[in-house]
C-alpha atoms as a PDB file:
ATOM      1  CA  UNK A   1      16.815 133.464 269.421  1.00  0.00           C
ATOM      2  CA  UNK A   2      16.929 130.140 272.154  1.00  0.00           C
ATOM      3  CA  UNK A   3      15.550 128.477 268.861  1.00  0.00           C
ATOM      4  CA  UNK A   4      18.511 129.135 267.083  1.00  0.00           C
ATOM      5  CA  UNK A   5      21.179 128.647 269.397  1.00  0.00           C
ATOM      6  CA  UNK A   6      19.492 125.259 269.920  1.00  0.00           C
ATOM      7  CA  UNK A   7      19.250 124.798 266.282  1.00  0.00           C
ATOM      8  CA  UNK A   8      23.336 125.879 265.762  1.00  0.00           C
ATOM      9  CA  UNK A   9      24.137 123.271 268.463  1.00  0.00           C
ATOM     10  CA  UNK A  10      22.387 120.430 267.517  1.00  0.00           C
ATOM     11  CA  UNK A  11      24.125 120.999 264.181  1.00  0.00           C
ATOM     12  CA  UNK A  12      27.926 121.619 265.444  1.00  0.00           C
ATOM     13  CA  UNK A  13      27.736 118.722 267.413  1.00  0.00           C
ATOM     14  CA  UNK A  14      26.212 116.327 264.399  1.00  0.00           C
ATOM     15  CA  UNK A  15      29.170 117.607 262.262  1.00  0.00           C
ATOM     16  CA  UNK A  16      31.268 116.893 264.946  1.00  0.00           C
ATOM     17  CA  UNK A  17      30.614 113.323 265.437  1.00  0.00           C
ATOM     18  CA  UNK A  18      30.784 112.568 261.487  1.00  0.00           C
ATOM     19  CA  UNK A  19      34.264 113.200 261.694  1.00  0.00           C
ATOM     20  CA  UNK A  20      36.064 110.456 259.264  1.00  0.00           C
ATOM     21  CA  UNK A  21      40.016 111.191 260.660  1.00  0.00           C
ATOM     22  CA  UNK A  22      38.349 109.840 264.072  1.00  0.00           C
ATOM     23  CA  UNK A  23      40.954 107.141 265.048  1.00  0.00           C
ATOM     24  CA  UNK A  24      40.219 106.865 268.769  1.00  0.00           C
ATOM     25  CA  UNK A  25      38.182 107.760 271.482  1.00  0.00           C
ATOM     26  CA  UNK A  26      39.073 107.912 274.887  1.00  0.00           C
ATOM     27  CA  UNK A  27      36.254 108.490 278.075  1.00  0.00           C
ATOM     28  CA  UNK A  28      37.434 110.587 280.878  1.00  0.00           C
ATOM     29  CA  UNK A  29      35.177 108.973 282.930  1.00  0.00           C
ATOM     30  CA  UNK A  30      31.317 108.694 283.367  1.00  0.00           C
ATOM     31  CA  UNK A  31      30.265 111.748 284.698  1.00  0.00           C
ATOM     32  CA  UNK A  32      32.783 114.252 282.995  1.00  0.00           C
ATOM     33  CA  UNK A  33      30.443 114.171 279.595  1.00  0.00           C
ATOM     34  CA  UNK A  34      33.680 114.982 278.143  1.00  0.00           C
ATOM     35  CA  UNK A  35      36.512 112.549 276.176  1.00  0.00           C
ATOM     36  CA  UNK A  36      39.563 112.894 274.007  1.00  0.00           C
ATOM     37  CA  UNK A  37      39.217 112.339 270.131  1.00  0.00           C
ATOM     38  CA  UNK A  38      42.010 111.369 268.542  1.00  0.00           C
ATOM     39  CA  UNK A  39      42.263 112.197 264.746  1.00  0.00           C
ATOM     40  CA  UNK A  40      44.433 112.151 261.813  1.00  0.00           C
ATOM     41  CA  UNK A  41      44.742 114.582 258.512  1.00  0.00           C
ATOM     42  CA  UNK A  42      47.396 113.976 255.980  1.00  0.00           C
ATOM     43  CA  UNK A  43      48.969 117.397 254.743  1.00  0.00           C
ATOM     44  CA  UNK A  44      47.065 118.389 251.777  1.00  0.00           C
ATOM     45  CA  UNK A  45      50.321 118.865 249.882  1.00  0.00           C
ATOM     46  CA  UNK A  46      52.645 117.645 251.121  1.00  0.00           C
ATOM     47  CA  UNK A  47      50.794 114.256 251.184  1.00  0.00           C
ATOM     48  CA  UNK A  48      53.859 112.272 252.972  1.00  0.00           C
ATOM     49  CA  UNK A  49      53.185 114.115 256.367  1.00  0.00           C
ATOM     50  CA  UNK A  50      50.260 112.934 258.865  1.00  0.00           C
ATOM     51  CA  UNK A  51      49.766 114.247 261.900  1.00  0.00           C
ATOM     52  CA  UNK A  52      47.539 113.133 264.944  1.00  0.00           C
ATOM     53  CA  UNK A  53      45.719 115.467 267.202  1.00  0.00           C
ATOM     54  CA  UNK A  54      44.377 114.777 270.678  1.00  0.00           C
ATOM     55  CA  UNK A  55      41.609 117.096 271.965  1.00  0.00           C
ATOM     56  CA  UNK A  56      39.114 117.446 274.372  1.00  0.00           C
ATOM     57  CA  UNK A  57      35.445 116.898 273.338  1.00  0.00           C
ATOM     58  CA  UNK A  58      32.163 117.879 275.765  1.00  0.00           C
ATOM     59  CA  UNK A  59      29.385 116.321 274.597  1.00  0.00           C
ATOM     60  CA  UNK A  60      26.009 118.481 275.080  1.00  0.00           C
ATOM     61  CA  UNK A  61      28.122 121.719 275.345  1.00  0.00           C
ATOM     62  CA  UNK A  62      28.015 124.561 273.653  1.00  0.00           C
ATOM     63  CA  UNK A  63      31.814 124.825 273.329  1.00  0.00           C
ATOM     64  CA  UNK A  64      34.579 122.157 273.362  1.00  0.00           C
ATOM     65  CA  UNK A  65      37.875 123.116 275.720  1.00  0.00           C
ATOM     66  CA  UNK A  66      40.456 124.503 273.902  1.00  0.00           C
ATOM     67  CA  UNK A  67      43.345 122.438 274.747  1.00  0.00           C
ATOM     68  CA  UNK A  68      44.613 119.979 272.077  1.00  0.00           C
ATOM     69  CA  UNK A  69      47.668 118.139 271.330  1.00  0.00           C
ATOM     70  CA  UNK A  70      49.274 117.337 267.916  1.00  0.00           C
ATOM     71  CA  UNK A  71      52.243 114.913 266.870  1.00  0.00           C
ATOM     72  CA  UNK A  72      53.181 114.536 262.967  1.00  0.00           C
ATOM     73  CA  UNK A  73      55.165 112.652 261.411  1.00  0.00           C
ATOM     74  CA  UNK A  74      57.019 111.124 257.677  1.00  0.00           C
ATOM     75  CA  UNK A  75      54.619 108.483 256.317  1.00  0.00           C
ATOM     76  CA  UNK A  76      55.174 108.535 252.817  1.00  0.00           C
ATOM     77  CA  UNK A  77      57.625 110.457 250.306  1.00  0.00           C
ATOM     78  CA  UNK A  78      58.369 114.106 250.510  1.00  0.00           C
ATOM     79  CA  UNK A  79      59.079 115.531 247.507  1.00  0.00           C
ATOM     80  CA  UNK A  80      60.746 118.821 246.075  1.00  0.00           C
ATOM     81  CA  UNK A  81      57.712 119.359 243.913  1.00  0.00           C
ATOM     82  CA  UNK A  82      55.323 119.488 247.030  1.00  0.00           C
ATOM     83  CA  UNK A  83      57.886 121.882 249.281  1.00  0.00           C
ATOM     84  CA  UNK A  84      57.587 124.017 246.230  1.00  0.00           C
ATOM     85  CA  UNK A  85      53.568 124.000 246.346  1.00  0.00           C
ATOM     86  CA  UNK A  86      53.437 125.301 249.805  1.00  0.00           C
ATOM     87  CA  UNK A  87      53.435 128.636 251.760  1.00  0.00           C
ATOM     88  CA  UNK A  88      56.786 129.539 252.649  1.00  0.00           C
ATOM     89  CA  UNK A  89      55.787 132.812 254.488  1.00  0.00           C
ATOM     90  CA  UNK A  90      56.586 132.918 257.963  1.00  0.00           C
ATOM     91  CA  UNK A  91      53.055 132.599 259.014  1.00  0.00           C
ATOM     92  CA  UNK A  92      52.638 129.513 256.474  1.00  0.00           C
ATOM     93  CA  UNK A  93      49.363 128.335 255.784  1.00  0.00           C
ATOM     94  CA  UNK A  94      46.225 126.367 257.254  1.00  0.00           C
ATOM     95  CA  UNK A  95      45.970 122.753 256.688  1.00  0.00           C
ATOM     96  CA  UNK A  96      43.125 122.260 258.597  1.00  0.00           C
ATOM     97  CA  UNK A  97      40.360 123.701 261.038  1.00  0.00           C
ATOM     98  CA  UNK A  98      37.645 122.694 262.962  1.00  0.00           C
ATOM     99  CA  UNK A  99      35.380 124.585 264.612  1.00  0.00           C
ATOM    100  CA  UNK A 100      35.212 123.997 268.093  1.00  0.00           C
ATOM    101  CA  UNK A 101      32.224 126.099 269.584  1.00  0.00           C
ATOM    102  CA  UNK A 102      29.253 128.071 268.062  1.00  0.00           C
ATOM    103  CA  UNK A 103      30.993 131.284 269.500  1.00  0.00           C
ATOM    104  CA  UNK A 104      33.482 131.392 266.625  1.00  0.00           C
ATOM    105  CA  UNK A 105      35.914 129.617 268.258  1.00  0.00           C
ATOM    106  CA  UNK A 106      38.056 127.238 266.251  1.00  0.00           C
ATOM    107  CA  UNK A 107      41.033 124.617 266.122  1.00  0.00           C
ATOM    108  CA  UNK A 108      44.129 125.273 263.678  1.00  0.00           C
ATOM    109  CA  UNK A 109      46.520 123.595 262.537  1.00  0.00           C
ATOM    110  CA  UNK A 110      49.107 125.780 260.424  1.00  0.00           C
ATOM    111  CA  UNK A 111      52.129 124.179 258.412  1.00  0.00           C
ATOM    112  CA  UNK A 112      55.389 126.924 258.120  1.00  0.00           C
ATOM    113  CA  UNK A 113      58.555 125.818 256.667  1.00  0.00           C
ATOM    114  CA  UNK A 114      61.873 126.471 258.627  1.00  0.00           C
ATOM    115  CA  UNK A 115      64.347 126.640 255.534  1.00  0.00           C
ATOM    116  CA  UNK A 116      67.333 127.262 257.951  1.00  0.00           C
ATOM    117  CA  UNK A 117      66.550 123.792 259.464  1.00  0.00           C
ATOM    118  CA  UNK A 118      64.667 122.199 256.435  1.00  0.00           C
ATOM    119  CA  UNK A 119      62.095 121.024 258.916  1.00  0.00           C
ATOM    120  CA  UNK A 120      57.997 121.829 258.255  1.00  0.00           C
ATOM    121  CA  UNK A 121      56.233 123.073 261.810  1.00  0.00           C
ATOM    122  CA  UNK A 122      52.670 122.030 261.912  1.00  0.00           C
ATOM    123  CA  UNK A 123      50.803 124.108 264.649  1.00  0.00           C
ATOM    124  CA  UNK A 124      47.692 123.191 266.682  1.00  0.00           C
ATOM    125  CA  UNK A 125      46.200 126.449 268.244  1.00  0.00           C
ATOM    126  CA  UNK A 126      43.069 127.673 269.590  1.00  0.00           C
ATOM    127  CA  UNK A 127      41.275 130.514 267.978  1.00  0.00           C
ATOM    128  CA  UNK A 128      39.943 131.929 271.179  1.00  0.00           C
ATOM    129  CA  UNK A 129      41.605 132.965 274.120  1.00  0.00           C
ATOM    130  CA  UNK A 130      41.017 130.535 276.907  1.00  0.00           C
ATOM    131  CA  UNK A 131      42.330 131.324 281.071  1.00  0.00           C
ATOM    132  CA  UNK A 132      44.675 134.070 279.611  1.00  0.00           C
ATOM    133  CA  UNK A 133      45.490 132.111 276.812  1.00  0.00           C
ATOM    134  CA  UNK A 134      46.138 130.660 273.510  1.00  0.00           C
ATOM    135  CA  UNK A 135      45.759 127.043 273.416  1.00  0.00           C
ATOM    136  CA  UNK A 136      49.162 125.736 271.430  1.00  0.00           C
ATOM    137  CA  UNK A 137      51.050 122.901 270.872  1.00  0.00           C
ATOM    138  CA  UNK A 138      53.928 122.073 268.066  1.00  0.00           C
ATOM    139  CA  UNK A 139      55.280 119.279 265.955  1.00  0.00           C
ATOM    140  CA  UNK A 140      57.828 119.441 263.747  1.00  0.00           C
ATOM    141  CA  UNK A 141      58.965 117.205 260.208  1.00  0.00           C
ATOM    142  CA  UNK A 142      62.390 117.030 259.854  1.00  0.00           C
ATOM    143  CA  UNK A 143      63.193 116.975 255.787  1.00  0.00           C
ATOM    144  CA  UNK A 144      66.237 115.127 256.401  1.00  0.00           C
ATOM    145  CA  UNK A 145      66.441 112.051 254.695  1.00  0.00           C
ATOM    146  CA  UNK A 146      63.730 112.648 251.766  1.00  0.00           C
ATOM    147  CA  UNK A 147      64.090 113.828 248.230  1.00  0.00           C
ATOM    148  CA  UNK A 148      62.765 117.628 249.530  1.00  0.00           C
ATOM    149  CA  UNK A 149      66.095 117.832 251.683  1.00  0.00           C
ATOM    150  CA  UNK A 150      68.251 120.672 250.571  1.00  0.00           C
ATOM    151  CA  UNK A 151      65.681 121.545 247.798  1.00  0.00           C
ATOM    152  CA  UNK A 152      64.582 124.362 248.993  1.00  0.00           C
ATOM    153  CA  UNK A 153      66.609 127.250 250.749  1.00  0.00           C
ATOM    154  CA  UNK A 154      65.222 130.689 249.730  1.00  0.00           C
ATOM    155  CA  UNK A 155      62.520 132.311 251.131  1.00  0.00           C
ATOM    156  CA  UNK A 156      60.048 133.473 248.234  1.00  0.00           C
END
């Protein structure tokens, strides 16, 4: 059983530091063994969106903290045809995860569209329940401006 549990975390932690989106890496000091990675993903679909998350990263631990920041914004065109690709639900979709400890626990980041405000959400949340909570934090795309804006206005 130890074998495996060593085995599992010598392997989350070497698929952790092959991460390509890795844009930055900041120490929080010498004897914390833990830093902030800084990452980017560009939306699947809707390909003119990239987003930048900040988390917390503990090197030789089993599990990383939950707490993570995200910011996205417009870097290319938004189009109608990618607003009509996506999840218009009003629990959206995932965009992205990464898994955060060998105990199941895992970072999300979930895009929903808010057709009142033509605006996409992108949510960064823990999957595990950390101090009484649920690790969040939002960022939102306003449409305004782009070729999507005023495209869509039905929910599905």
């Amino acid at each position: 059983m130890i074998k495996k549990l060593t085995l599992a975390a010598v392997m989350a932690l070497s698929l952790s530091a092959c991460d390509s989106g890795e844009v930055g890496d900041v120490s929080l000091g010498l004897f914390t063994m833990k830093d902030i990675k800084l990452n980017h993903m560009q939306d699947p679909i809707v390909t003119g969106v990239t987003c930048h998350v900040a988390s917390i990263e503990a090197d030789f631990s089993l599990a990383d903290p939950s707490d993570s920041s995200i910011s996205c914004r417009q870097t290319g065109e938004i189009t109608p045809e990618m607003i009509a690709q996506i999840d218009k639900s009003n629990d959206g979709e995932v965009v992205f995860k990464k898994s955060k400890s060998i105990f199941f626990k895992s970072m999300k980041i979930r895009r929903i569209l808010d057709v009142e405000n033509q605006t996409l959400m992108y949510i960064s949340y823990s999957t595990k329940e950390t101090s009484g909570s649920f690790k969040h934090s939002l960022s939102t795309v306003p449409l305004w401006g782009t070729k999507a804006f005023g495209a869509y206005t039905d929910k599905e």
